[in-house]
N, C-alpha and C. Protein backbone atom coordinates (compact mmCIF):
# COMPACT_ATOMS: atom_id res chain seq x y z
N UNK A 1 -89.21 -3.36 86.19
CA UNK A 1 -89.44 -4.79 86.05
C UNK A 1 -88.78 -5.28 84.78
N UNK A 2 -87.97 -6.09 84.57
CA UNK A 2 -87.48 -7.19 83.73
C UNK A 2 -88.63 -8.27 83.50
N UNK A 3 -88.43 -8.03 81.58
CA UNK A 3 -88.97 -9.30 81.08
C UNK A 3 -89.00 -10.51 81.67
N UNK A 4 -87.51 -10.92 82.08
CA UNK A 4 -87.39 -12.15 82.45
C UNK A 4 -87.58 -12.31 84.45
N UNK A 5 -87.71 -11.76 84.64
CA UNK A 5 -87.94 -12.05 86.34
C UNK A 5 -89.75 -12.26 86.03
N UNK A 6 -90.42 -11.39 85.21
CA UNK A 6 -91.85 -11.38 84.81
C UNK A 6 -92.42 -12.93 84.75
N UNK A 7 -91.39 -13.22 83.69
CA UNK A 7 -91.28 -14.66 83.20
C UNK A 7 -91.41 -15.72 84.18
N UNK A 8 -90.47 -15.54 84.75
CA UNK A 8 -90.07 -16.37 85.55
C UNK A 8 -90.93 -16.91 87.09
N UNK A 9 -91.67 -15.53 87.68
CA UNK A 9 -92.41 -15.40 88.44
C UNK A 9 -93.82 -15.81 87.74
N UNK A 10 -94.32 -15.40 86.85
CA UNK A 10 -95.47 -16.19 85.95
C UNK A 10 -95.17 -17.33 85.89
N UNK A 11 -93.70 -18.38 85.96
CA UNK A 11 -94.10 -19.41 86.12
C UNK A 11 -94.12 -19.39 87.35
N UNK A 12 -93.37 -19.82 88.37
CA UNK A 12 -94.06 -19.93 89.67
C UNK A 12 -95.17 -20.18 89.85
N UNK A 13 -96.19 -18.81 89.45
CA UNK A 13 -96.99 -18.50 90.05
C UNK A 13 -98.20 -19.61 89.70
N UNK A 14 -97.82 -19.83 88.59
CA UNK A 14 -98.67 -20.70 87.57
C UNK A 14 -98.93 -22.29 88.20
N UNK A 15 -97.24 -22.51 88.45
CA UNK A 15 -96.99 -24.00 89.51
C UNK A 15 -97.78 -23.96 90.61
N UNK A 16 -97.74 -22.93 91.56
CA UNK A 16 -98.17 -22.77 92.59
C UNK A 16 -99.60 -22.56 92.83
N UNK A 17 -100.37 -22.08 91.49
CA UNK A 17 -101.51 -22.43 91.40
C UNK A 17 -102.04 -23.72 91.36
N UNK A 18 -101.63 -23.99 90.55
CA UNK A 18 -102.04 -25.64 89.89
C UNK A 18 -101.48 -26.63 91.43
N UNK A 19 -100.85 -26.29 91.88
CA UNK A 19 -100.74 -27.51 92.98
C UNK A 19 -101.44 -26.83 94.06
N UNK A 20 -101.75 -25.86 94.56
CA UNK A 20 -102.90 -25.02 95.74
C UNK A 20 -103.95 -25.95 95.20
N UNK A 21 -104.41 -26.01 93.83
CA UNK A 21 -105.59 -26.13 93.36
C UNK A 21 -106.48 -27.48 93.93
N UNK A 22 -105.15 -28.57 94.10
CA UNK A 22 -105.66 -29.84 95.01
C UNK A 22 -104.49 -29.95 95.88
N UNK A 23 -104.70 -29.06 96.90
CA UNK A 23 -103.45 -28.95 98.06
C UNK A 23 -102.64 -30.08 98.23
N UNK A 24 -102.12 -30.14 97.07
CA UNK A 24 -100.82 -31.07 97.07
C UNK A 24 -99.79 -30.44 97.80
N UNK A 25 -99.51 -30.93 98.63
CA UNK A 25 -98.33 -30.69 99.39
C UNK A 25 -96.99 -30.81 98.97
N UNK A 26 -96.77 -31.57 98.44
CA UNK A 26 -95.61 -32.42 97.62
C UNK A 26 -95.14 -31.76 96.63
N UNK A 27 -96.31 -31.03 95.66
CA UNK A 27 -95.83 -30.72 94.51
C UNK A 27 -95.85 -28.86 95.21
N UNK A 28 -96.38 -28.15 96.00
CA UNK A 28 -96.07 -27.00 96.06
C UNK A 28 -95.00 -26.88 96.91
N UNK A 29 -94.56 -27.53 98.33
CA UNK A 29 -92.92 -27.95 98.53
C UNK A 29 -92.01 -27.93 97.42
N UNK A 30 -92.28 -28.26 96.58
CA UNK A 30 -91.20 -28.62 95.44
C UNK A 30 -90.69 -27.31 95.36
N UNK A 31 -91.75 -26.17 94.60
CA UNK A 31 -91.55 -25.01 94.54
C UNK A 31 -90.79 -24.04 95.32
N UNK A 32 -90.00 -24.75 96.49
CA UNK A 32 -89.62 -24.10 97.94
C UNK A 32 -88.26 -24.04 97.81
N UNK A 33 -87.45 -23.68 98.17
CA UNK A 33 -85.83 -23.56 98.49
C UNK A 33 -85.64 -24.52 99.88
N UNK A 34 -84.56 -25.26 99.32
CA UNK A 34 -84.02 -26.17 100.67
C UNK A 34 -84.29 -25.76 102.10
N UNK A 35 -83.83 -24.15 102.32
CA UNK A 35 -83.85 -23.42 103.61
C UNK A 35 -84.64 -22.41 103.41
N UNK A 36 -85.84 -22.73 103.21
CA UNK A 36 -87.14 -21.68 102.78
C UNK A 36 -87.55 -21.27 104.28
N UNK A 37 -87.86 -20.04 104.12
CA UNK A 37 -89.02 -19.36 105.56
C UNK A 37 -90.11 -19.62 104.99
N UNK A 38 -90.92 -19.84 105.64
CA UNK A 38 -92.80 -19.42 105.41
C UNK A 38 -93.72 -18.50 106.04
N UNK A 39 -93.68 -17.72 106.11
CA UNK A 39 -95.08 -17.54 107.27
C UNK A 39 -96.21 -17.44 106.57
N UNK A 40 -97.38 -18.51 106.79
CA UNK A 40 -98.54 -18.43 105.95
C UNK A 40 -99.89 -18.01 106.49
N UNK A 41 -100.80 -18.80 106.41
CA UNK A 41 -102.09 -17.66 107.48
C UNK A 41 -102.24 -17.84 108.54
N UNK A 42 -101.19 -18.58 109.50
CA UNK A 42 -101.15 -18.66 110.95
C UNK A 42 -99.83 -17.87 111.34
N UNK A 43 -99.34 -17.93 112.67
CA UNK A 43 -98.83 -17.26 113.23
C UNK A 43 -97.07 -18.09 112.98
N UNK A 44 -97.38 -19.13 113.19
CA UNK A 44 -95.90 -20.31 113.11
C UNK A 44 -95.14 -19.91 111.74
N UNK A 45 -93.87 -19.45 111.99
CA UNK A 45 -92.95 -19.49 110.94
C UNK A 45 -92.36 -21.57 110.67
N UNK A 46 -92.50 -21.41 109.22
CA UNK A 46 -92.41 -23.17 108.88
C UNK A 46 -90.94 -22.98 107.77
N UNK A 47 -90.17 -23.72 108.21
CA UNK A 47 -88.86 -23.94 107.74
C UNK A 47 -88.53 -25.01 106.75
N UNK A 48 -88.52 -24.61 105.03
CA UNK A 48 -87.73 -25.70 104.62
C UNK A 48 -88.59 -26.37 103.68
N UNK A 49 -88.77 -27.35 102.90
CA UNK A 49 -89.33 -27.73 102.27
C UNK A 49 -90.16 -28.65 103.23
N UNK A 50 -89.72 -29.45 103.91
CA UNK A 50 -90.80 -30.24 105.16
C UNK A 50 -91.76 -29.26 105.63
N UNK A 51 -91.11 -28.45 106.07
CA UNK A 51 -92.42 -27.19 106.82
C UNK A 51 -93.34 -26.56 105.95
N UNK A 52 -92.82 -26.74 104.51
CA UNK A 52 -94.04 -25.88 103.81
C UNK A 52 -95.05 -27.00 103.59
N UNK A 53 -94.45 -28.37 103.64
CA UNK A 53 -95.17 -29.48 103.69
C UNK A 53 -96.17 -29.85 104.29
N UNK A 54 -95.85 -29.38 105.90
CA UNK A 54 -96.28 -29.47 107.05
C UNK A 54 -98.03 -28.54 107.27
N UNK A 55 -97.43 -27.23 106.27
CA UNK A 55 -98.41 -26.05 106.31
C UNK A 55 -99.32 -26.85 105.84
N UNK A 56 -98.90 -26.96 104.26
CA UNK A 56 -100.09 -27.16 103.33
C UNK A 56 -101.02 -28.68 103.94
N UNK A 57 -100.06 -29.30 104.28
CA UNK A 57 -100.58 -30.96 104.59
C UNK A 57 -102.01 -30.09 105.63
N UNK A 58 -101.62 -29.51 106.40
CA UNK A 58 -102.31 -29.30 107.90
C UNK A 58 -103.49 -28.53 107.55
N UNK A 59 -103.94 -27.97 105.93
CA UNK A 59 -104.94 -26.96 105.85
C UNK A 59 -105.85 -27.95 105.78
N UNK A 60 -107.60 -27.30 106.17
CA UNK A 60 -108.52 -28.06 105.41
C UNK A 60 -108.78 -28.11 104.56
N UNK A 61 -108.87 -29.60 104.10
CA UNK A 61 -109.53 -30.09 102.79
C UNK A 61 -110.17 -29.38 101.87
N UNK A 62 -110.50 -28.60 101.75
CA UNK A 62 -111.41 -27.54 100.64
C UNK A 62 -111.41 -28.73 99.58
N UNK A 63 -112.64 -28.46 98.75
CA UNK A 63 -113.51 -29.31 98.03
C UNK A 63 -112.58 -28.86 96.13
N UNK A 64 -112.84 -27.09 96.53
CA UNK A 64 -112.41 -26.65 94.92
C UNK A 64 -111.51 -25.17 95.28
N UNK A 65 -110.96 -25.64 96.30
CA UNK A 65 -109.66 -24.52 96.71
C UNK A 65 -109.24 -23.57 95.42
N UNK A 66 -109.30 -22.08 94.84
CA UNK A 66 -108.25 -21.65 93.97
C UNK A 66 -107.80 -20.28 94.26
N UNK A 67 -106.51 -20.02 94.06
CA UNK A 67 -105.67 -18.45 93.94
C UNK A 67 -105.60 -17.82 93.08
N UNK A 68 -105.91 -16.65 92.71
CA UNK A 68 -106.11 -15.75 91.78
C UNK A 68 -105.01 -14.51 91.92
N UNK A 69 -104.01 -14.74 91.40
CA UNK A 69 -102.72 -13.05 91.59
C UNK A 69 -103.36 -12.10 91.22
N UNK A 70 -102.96 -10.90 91.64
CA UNK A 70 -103.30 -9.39 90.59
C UNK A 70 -102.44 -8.90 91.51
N UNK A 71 -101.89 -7.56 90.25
CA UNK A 71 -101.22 -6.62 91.19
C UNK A 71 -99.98 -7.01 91.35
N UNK A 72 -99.53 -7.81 90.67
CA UNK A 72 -97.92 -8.67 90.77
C UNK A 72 -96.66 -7.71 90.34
N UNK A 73 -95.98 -7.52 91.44
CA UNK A 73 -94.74 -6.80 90.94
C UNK A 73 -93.66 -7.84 90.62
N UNK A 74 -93.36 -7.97 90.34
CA UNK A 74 -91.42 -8.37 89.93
C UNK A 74 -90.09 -7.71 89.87
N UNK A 75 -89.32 -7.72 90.45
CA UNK A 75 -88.02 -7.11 90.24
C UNK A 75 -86.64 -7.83 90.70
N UNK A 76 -85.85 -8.36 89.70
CA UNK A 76 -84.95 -8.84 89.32
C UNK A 76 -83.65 -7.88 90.51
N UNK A 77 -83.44 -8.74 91.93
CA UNK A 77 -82.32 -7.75 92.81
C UNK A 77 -81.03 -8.54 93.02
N UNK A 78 -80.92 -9.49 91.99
CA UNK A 78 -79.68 -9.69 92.26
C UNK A 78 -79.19 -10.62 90.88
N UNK A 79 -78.17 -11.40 90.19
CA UNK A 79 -78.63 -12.18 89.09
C UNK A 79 -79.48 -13.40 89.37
N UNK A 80 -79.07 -14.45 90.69
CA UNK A 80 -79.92 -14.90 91.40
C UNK A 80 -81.34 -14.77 92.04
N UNK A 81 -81.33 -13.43 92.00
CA UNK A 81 -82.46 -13.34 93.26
C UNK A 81 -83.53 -12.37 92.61
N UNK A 82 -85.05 -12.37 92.90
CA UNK A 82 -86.16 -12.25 92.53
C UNK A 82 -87.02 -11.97 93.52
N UNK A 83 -87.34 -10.77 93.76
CA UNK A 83 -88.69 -10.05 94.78
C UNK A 83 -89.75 -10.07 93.94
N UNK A 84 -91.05 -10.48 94.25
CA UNK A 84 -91.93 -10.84 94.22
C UNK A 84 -93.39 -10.06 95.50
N UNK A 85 -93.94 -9.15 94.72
CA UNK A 85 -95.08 -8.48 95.90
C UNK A 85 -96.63 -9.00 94.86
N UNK A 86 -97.77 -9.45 95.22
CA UNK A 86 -99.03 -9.61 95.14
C UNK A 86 -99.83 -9.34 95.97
N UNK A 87 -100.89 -9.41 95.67
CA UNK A 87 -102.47 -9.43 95.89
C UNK A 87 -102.83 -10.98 95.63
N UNK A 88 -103.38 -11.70 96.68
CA UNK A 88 -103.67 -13.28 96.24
C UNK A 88 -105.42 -12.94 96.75
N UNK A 89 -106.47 -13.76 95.78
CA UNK A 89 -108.07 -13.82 96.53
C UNK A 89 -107.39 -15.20 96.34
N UNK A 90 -108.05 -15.62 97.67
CA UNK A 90 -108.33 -17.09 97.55
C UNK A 90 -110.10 -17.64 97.59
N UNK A 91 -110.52 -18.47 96.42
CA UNK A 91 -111.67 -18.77 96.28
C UNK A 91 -112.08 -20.11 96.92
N UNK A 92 -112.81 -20.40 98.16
CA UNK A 92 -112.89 -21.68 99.24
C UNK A 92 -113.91 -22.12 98.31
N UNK A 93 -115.17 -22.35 97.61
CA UNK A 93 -116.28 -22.31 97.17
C UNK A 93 -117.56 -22.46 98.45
N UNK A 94 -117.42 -21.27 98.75
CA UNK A 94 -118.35 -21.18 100.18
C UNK A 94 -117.73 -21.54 101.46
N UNK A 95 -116.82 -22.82 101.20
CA UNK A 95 -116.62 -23.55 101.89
C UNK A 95 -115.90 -22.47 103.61
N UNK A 96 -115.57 -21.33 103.22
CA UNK A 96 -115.58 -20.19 103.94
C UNK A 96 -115.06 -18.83 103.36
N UNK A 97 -115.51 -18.01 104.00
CA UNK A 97 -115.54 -16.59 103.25
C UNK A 97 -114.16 -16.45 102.87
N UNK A 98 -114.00 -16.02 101.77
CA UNK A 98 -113.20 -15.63 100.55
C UNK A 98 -112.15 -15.35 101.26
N UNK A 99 -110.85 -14.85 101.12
CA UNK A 99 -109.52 -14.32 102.19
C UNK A 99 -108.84 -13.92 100.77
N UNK A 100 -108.49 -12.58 101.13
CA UNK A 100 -107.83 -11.83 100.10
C UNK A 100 -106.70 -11.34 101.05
N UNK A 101 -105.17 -11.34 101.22
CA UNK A 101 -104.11 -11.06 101.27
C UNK A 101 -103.27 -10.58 100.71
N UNK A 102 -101.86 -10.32 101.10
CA UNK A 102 -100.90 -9.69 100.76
C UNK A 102 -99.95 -10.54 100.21
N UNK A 103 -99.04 -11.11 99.61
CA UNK A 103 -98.26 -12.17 99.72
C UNK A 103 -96.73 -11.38 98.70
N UNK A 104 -95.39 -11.61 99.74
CA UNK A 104 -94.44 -11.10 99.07
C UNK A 104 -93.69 -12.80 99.16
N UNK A 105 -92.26 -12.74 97.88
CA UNK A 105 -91.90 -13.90 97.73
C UNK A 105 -90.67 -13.19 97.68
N UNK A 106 -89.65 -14.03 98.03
CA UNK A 106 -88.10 -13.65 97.57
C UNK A 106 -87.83 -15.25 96.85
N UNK A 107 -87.24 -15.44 95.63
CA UNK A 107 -87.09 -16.47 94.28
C UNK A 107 -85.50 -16.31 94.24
N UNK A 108 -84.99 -17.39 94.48
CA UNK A 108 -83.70 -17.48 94.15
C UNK A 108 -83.66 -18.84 93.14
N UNK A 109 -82.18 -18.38 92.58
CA UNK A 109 -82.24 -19.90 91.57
C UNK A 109 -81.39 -20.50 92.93
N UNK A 110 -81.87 -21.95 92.79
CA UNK A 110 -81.24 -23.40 93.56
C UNK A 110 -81.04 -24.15 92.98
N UNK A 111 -79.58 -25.12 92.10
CA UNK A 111 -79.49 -25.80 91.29
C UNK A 111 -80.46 -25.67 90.10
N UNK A 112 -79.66 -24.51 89.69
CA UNK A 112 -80.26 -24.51 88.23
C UNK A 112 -82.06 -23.92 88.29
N UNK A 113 -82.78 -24.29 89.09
CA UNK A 113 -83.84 -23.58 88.84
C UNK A 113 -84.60 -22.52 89.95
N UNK A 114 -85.80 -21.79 89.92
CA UNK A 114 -85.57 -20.59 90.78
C UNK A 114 -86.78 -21.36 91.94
N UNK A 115 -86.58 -21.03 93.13
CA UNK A 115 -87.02 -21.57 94.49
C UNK A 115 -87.55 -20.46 95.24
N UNK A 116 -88.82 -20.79 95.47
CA UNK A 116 -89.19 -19.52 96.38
C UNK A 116 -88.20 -19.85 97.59
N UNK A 117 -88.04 -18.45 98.37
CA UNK A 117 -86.63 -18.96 99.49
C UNK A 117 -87.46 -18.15 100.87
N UNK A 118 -88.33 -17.27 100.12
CA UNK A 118 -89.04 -16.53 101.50
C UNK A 118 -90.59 -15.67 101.11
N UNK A 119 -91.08 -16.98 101.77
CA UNK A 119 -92.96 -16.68 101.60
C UNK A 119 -93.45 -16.04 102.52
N UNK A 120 -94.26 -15.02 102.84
CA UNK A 120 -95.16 -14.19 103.74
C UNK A 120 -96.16 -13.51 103.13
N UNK A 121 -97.34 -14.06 103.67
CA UNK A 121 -98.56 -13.37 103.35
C UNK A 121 -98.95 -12.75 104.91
N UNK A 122 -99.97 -11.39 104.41
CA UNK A 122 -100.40 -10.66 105.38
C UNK A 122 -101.33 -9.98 105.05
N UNK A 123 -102.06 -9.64 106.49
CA UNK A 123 -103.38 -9.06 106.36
C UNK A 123 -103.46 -8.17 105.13
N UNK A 124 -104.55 -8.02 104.52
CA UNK A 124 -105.02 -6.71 103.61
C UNK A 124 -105.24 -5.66 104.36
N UNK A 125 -105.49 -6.09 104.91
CA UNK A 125 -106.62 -4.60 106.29
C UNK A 125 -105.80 -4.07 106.72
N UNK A 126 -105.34 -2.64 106.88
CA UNK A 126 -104.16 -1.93 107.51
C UNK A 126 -104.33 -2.61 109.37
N UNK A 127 -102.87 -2.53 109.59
CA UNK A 127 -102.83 -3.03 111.11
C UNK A 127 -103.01 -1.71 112.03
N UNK A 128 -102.64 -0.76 111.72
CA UNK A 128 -102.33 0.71 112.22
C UNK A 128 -103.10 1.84 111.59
């Protein structure tokens, strides 16, 4: 791991908190790459900064929604490009039982700053 991919993914991660936190749609899109993949806790792959739009717009309302990382790898695979593996809890406040996942990111820079370009979270629970 590189200092600076560390860096760099701490911010992210930081953005991406703070806008989960009141499912702003708008401001965690931002965070996205023009031609971003998603796959988030449904089955539909969402394309692009509209589609991550689309995700977040479409979740329920949660009252005090928050994400908690651990377990964050980083590694710097290209000068551009940035892999990204976590552990996300997400805290509903009751509002339904807790969901702890997998979540890998691929971070590229896009004009000057770095864009998640490919989001997937997945079960914790082995499938096999």
């Amino acid at each position: 791991m590189s200092n600076e991919a560390d860096t760099i993914v701490s911010a992210v991660i930081g953005k991406w908190c703070a806008g989960f936190a009141t499912l702003d749609a708008a401001t965690l899109s931002s965070l996205y790459a023009e031609r971003a993949f998603f796959f988030g806790s449904n089955p539909k792959l969402y394309r692009g900064r509209d589609g991550v739009a689309d995700y977040f717009n479409g979740l329920p309302r949660w009252r005090k929604p928050s994400a908690v990382f651990s377990e964050v790898q980083a590694a710097q695979a290209g000068p551009d490009l940035i892999n990204m593996a976590a552990t996300i809890a997400f805290d509903l406040a009751g509002e339904r039982p807790d969901l702890v996942v997998k979540m890998s990111w691929v971070i590229i820079r896009e004009d000057g700053d770095w864009k998640i370009v490919n989001h997937h979270a997945s079960s914790q629970a082995p499938l096999i």
